[in-house]
C-alpha atoms as a PDB file:
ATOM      1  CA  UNK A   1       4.316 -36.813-167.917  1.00  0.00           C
ATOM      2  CA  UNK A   2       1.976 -34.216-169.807  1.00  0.00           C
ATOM      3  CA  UNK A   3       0.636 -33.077-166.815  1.00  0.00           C
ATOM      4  CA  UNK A   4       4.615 -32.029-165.621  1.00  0.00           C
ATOM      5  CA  UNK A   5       5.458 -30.864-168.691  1.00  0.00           C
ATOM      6  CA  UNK A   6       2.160 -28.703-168.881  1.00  0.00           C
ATOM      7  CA  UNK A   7       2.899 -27.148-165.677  1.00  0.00           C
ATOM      8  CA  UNK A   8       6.552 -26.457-166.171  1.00  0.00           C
ATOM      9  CA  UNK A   9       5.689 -24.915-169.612  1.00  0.00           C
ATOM     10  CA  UNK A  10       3.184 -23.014-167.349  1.00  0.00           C
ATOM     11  CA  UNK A  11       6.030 -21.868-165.298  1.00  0.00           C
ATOM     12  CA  UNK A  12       7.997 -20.660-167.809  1.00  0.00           C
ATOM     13  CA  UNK A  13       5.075 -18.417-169.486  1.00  0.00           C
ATOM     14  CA  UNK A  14       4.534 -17.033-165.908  1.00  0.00           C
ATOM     15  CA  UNK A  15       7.933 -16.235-165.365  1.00  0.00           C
ATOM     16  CA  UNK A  16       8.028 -14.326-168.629  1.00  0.00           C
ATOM     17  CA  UNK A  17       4.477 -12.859-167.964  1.00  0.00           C
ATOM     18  CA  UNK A  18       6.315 -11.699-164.691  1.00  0.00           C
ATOM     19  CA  UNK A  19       9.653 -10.197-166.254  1.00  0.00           C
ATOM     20  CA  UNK A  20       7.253  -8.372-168.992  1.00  0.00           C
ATOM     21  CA  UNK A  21       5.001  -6.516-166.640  1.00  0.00           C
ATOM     22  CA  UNK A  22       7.910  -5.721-164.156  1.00  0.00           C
ATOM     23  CA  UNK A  23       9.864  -4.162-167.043  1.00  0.00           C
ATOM     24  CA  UNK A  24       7.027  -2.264-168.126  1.00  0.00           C
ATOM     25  CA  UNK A  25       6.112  -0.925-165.112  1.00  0.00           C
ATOM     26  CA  UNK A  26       9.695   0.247-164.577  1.00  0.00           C
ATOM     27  CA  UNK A  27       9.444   1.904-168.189  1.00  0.00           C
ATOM     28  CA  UNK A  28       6.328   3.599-167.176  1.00  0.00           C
ATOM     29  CA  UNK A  29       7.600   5.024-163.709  1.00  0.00           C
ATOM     30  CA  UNK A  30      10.739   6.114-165.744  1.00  0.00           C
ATOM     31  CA  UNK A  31       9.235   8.204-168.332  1.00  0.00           C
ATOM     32  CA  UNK A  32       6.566   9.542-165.780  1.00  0.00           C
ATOM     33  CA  UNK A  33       9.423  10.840-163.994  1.00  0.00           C
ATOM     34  CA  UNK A  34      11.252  12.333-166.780  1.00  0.00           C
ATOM     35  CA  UNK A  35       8.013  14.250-167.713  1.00  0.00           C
ATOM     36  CA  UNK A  36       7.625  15.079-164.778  1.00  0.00           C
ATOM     37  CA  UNK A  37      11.129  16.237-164.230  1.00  0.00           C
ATOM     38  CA  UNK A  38      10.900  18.482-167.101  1.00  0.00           C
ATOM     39  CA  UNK A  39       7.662  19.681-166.509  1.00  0.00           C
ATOM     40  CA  UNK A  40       9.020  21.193-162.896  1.00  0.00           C
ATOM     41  CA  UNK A  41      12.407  22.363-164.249  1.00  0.00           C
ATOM     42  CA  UNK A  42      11.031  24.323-167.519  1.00  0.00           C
ATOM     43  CA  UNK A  43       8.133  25.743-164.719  1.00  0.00           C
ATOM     44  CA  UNK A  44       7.143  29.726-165.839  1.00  0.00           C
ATOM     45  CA  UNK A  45       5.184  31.934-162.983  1.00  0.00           C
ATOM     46  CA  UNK A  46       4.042  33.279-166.200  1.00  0.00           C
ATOM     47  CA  UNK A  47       2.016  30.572-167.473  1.00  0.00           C
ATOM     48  CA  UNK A  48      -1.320  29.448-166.595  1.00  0.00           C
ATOM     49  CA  UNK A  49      -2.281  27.028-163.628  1.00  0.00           C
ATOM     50  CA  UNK A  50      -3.544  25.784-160.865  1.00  0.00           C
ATOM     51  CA  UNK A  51      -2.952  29.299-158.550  1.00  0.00           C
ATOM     52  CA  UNK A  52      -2.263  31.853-161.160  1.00  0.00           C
ATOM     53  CA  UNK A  53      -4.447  32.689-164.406  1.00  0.00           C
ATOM     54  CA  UNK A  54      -1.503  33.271-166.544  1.00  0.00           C
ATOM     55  CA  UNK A  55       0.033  36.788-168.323  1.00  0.00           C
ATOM     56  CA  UNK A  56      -2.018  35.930-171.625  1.00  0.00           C
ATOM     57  CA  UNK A  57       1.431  34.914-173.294  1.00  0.00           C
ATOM     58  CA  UNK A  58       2.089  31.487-174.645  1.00  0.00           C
ATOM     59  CA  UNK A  59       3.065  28.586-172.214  1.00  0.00           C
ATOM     60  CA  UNK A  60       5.894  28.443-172.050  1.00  0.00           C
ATOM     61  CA  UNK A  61       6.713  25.142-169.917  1.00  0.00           C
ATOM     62  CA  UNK A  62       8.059  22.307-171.889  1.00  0.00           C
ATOM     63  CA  UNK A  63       5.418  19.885-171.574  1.00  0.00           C
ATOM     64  CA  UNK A  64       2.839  22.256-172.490  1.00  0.00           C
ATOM     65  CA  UNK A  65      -0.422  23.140-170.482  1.00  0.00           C
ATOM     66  CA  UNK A  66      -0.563  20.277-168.448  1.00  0.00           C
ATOM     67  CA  UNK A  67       2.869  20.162-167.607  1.00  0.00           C
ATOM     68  CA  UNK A  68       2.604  24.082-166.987  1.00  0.00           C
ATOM     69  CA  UNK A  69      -0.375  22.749-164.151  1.00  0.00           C
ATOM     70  CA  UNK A  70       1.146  20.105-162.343  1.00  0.00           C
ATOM     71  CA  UNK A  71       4.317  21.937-162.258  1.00  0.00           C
ATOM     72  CA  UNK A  72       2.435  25.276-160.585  1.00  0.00           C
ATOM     73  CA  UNK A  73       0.408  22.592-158.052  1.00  0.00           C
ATOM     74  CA  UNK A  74       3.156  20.476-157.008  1.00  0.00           C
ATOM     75  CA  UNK A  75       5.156  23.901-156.172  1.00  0.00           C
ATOM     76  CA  UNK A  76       2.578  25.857-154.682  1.00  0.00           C
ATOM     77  CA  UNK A  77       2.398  22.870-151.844  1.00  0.00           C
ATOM     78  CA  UNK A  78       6.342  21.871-151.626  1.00  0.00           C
ATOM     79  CA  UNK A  79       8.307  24.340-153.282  1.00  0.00           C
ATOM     80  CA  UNK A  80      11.244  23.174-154.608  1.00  0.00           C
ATOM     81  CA  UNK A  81      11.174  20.357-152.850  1.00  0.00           C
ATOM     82  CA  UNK A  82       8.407  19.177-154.985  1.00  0.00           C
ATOM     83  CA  UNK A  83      11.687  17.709-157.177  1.00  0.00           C
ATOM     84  CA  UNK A  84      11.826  14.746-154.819  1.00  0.00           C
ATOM     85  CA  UNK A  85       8.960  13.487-156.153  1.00  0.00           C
ATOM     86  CA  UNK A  86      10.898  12.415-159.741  1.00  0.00           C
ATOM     87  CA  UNK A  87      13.249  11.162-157.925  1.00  0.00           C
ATOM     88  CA  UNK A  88      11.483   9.143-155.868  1.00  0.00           C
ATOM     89  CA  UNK A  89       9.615   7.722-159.028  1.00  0.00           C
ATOM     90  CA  UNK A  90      13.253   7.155-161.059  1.00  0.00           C
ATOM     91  CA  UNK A  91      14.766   5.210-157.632  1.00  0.00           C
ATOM     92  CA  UNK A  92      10.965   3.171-157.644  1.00  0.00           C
ATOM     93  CA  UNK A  93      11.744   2.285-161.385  1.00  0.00           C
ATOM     94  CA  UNK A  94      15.326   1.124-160.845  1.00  0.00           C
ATOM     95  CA  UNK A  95      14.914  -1.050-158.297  1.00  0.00           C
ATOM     96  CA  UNK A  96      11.222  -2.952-159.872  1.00  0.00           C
ATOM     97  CA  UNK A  97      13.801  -2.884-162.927  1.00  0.00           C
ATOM     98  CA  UNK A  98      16.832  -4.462-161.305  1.00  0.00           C
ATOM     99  CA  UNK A  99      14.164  -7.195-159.766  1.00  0.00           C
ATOM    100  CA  UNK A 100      14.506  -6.206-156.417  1.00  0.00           C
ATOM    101  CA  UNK A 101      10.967  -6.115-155.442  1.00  0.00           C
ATOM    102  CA  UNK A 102      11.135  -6.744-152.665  1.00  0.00           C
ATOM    103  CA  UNK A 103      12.514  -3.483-151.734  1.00  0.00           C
ATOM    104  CA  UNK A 104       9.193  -2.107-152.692  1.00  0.00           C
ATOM    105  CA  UNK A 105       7.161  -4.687-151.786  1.00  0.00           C
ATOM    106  CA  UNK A 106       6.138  -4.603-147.826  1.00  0.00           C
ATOM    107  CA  UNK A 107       5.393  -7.326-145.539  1.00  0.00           C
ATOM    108  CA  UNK A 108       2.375  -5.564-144.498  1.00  0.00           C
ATOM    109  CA  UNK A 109      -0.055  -2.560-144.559  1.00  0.00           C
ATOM    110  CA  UNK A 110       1.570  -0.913-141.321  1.00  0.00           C
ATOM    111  CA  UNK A 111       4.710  -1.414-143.167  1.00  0.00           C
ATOM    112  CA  UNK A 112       3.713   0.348-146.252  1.00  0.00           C
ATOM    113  CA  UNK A 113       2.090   3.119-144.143  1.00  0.00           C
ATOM    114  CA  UNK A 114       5.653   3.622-142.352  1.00  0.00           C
ATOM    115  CA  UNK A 115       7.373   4.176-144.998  1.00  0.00           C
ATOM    116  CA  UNK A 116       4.683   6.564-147.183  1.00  0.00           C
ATOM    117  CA  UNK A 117       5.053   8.502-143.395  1.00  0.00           C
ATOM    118  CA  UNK A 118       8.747   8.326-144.141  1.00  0.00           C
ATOM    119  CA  UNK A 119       8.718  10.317-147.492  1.00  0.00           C
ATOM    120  CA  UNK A 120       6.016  12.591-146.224  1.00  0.00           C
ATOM    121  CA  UNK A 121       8.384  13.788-143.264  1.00  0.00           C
ATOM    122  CA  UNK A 122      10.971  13.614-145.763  1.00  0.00           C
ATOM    123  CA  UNK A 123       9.112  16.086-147.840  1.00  0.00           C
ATOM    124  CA  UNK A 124       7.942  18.095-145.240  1.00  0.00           C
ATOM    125  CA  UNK A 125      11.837  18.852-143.938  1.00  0.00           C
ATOM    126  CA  UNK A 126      12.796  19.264-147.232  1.00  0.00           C
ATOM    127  CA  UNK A 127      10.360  22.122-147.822  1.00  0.00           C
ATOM    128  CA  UNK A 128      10.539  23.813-143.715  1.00  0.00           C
ATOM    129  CA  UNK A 129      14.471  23.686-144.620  1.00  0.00           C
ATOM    130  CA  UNK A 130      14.417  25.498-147.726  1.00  0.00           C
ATOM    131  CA  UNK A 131      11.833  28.155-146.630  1.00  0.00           C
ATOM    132  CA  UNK A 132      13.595  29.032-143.755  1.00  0.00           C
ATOM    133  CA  UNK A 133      17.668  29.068-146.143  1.00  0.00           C
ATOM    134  CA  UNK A 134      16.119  29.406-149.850  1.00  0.00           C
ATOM    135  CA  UNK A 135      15.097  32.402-151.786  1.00  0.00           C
ATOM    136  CA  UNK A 136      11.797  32.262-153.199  1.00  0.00           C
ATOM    137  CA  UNK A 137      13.236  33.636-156.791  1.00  0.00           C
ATOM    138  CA  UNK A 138       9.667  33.455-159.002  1.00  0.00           C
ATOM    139  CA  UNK A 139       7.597  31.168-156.492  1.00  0.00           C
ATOM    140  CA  UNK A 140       4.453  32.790-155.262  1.00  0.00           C
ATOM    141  CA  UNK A 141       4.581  30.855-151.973  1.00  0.00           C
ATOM    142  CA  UNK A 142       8.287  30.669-150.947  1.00  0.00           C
ATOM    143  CA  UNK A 143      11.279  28.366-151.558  1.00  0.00           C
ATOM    144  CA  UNK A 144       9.041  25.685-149.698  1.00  0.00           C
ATOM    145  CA  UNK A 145       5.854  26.090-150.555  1.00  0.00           C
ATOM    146  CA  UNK A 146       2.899  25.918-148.459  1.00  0.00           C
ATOM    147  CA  UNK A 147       3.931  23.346-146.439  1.00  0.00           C
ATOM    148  CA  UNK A 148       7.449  24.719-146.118  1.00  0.00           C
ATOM    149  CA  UNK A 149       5.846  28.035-144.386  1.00  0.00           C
ATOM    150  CA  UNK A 150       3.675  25.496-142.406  1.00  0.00           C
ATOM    151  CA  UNK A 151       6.230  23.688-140.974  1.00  0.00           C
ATOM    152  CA  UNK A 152       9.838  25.831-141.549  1.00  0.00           C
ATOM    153  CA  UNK A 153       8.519  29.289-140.493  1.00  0.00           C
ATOM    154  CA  UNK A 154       6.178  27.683-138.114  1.00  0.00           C
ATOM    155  CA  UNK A 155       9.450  26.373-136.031  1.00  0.00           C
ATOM    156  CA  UNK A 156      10.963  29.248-136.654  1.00  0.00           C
ATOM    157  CA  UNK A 157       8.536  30.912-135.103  1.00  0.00           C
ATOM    158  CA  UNK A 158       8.554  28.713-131.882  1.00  0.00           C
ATOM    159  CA  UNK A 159      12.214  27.481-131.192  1.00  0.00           C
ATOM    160  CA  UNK A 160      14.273  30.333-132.988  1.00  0.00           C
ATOM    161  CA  UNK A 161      15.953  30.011-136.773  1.00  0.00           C
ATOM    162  CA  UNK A 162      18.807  27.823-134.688  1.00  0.00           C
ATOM    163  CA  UNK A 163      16.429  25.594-133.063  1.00  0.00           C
ATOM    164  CA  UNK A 164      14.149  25.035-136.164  1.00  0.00           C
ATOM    165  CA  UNK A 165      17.122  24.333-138.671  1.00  0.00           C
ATOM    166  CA  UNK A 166      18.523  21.350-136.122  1.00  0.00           C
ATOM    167  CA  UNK A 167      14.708  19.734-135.717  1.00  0.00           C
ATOM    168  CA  UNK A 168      14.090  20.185-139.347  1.00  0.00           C
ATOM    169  CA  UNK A 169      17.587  18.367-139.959  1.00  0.00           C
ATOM    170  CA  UNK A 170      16.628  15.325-137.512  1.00  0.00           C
ATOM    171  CA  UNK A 171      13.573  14.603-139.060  1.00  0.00           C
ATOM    172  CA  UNK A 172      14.857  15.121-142.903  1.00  0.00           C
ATOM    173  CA  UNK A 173      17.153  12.328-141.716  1.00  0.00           C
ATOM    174  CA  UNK A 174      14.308  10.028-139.731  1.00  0.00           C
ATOM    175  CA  UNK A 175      12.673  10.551-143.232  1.00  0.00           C
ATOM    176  CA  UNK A 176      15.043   9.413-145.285  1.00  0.00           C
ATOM    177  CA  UNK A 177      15.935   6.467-143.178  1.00  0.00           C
ATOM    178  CA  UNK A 178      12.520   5.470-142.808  1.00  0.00           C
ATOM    179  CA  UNK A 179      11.220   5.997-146.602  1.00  0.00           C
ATOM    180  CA  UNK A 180      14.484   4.670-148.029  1.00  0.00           C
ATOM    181  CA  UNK A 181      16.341   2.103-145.593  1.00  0.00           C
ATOM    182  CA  UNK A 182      19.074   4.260-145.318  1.00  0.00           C
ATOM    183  CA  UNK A 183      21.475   3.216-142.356  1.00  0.00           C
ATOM    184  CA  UNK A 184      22.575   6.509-141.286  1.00  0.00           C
ATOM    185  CA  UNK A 185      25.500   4.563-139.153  1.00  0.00           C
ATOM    186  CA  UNK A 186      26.532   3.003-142.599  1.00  0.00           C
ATOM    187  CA  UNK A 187      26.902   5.985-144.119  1.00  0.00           C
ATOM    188  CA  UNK A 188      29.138   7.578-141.200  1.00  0.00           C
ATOM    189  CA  UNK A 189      31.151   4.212-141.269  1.00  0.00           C
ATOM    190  CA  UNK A 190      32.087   4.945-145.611  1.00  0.00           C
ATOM    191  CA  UNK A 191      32.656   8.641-144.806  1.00  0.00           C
ATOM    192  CA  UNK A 192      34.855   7.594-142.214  1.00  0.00           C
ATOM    193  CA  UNK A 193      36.527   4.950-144.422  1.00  0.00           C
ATOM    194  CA  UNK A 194      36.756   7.217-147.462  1.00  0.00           C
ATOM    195  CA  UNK A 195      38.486  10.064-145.216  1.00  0.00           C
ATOM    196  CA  UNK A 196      41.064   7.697-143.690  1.00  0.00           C
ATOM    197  CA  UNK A 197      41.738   6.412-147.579  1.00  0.00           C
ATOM    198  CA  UNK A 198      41.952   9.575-148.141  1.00  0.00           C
ATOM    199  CA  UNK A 199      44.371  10.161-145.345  1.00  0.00           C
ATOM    200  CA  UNK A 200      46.390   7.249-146.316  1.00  0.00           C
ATOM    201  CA  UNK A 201      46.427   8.254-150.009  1.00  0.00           C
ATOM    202  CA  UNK A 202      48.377  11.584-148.846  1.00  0.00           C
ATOM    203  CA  UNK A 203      50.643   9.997-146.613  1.00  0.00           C
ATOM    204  CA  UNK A 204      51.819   7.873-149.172  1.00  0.00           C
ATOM    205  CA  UNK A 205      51.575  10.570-152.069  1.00  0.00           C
ATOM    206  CA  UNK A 206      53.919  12.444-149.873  1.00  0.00           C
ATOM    207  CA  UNK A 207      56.351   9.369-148.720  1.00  0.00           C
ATOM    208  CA  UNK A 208      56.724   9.079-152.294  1.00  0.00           C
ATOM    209  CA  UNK A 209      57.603  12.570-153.668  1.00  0.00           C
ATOM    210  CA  UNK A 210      60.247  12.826-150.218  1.00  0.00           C
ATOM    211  CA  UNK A 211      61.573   9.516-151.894  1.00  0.00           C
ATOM    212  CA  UNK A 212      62.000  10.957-154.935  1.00  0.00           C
ATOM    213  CA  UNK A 213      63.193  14.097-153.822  1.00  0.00           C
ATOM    214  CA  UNK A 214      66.042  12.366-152.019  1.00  0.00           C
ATOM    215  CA  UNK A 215      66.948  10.109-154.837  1.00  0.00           C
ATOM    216  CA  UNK A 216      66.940  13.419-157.466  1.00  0.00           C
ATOM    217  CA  UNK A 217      69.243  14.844-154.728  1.00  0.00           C
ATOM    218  CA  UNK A 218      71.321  11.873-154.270  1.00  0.00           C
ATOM    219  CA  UNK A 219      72.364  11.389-157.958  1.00  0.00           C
ATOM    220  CA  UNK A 220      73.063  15.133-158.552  1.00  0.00           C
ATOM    221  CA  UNK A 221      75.679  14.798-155.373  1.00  0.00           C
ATOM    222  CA  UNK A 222      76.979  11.431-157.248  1.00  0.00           C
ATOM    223  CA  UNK A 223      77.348  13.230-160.710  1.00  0.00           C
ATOM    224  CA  UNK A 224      79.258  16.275-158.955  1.00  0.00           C
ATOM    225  CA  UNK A 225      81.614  13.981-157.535  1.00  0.00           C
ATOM    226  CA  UNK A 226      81.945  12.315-160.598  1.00  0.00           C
ATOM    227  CA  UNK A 227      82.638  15.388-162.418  1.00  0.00           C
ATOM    228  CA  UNK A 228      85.365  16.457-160.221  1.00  0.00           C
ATOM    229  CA  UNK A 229      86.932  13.044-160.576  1.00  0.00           C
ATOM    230  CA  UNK A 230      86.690  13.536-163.835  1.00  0.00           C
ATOM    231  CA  UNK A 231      88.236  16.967-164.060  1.00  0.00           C
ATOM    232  CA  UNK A 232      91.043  15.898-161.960  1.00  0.00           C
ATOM    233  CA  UNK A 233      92.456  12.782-164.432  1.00  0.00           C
ATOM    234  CA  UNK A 234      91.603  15.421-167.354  1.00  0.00           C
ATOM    235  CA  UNK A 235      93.891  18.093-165.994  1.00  0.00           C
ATOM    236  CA  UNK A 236      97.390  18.504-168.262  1.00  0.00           C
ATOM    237  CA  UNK A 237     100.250  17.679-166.419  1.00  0.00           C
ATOM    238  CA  UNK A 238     103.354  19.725-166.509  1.00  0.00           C
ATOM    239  CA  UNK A 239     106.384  17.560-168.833  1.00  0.00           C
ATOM    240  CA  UNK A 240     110.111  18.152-166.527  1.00  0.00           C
ATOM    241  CA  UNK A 241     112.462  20.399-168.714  1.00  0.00           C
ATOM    242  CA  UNK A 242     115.841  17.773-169.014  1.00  0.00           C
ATOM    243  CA  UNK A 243     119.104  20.173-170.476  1.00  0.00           C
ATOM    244  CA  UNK A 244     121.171  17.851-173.190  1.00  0.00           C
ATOM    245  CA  UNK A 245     124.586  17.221-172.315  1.00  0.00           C
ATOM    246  CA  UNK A 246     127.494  19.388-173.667  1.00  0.00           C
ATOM    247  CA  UNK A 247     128.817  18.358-176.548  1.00  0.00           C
ATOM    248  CA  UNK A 248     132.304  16.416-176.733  1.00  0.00           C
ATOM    249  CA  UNK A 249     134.034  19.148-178.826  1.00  0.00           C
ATOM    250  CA  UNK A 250     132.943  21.919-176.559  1.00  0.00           C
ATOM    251  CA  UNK A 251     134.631  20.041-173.720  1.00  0.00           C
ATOM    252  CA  UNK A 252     137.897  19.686-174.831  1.00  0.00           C
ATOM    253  CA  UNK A 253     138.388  22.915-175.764  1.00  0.00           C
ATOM    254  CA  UNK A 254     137.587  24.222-172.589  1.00  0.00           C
ATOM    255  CA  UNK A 255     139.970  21.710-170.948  1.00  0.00           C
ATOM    256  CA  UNK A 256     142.864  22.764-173.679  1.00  0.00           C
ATOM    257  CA  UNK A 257     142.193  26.474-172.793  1.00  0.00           C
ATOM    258  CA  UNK A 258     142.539  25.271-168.857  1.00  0.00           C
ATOM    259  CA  UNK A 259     146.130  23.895-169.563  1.00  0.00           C
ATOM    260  CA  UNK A 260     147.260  27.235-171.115  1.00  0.00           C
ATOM    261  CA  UNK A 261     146.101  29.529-168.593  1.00  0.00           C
ATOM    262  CA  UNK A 262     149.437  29.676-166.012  1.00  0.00           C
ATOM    263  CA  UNK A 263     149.075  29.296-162.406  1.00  0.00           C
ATOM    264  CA  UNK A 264     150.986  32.003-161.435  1.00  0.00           C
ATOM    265  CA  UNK A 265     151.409  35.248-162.688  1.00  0.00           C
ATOM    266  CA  UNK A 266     155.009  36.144-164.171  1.00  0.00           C
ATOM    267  CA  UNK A 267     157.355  38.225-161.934  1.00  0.00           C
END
């Protein structure tokens, strides 16, 4: 009995050991990546780094001089791809977060080496494709960095801007598949879903403005027959004019004056 109750008592402090360390982790990754984050987006070619000795001013990047540094390595090499790598971090935090390690935990070594591959031609893509379709704006080495003239202008080079847009495209998408289990089929199946909803939604949206349309038009045609029902009943008749009777005086004076007028005409 102690030894059961010792070992389930050990279970439970495991457990809890377990939940404490995953959730710190998944704090850690998280605010990494927000540093991170900011240290890219508030990134000055004015300050001083890893490829530039600065203009003398202050620094001006939000996470001060070490921010200002990783920000100018990470886009020297990959541009503004170099964003994916917060990203990456935030998606790594939600999921140890959510408990869902095994999303992050691989079977094996070859397994974990497949899908580091995966984000690295993700990355690479990323950066060819915006080298070859980004403006460089304040970047010393392009939109996409080294890498991105490495492997964007490289193509370009070789199979023409066409050519090197539609390989860049097929890998970014190998990439992503590979690095982050996406099921590229899946996510034609939803598009296709959501565009037939959509489809459907319109169909009926439309059904039900016709009905409406037709009801609105059969009630005015019922009120204007109405209203000329209505006018007719309302519509003042014309009373008969009826002449009174002569009176009983009148007529037998008219008969005495009859009896006094002769027939005939004296000779």
């Amino acid at each position: 009995m102690t030894q059961t109750s010792s070992l389930s008592g050990g279970t439970r402090f495991t457990q809890a050991v377990v939940k404490a360390v995953r959730e710190s982790v998944a704090i850690l990754l998280a605010v990494l990546a927000l540093v991170l984050l900011v240290a890219l987006a508030s990134y000055s070619a004015g300050d001083p780094g890893w490829s530039y000795s600065g203009d003398g001013g202050a620094v001006r990047n939000r996470v001060g001089p070490l921010g200002a540094e990783i920000a100018d390595v990470l886009l020297f090499l990959f541009g503004r791809p170099a964003f994916l790598l917060p990203v990456m971090m935030l998606v790594a935090a939600w999921l140890i977060f959510r408990n869902r390690m095994a999303e992050l935990a691989p079977a094996t070594r070859i397994n974990a080496a497949v899908r580091v591959g995966g984000f690295l031609l993700l990355l690479a893509a990323s950066s060819g494709l915006t080298s070859l379709h980004w403006s460089p704006g304040v970047l010393r080495e392009g939109a996409g960095g080294v890498l991105g003239k490495f492997t964007g202008l490289g193509l370009a080079q070789a199979l023409k801007m066409l050519g090197a847009t539609l390989l860049l495209l097929a890998a970014w998408m190998a990439g992503a598949a590979i690095a982050f289990h996406v099921s590229w089929l899946a996510v034609i199946d939803r598009l296709g879903a959501g565009f037939w909803f959509g489809v459907n939604w319109l169909q009926d949206w439309w059904a039900a403005r016709r009905n409406l349309a037709d009801g609105l038009e059969r009630k005015r045609v019922r009120q204007e027959v109405v209203k000329q029902e209505t006018k007719k009943k309302t519509t003042p008749r014309i009373a008969p004019v009826i002449e009174q009777p002569a009176p009983a005086v009148e007529k037998s004076e008219r008969a005495e004056q009859e009896r006094q007028v002769p027939l005939f005409d004296p000779p």
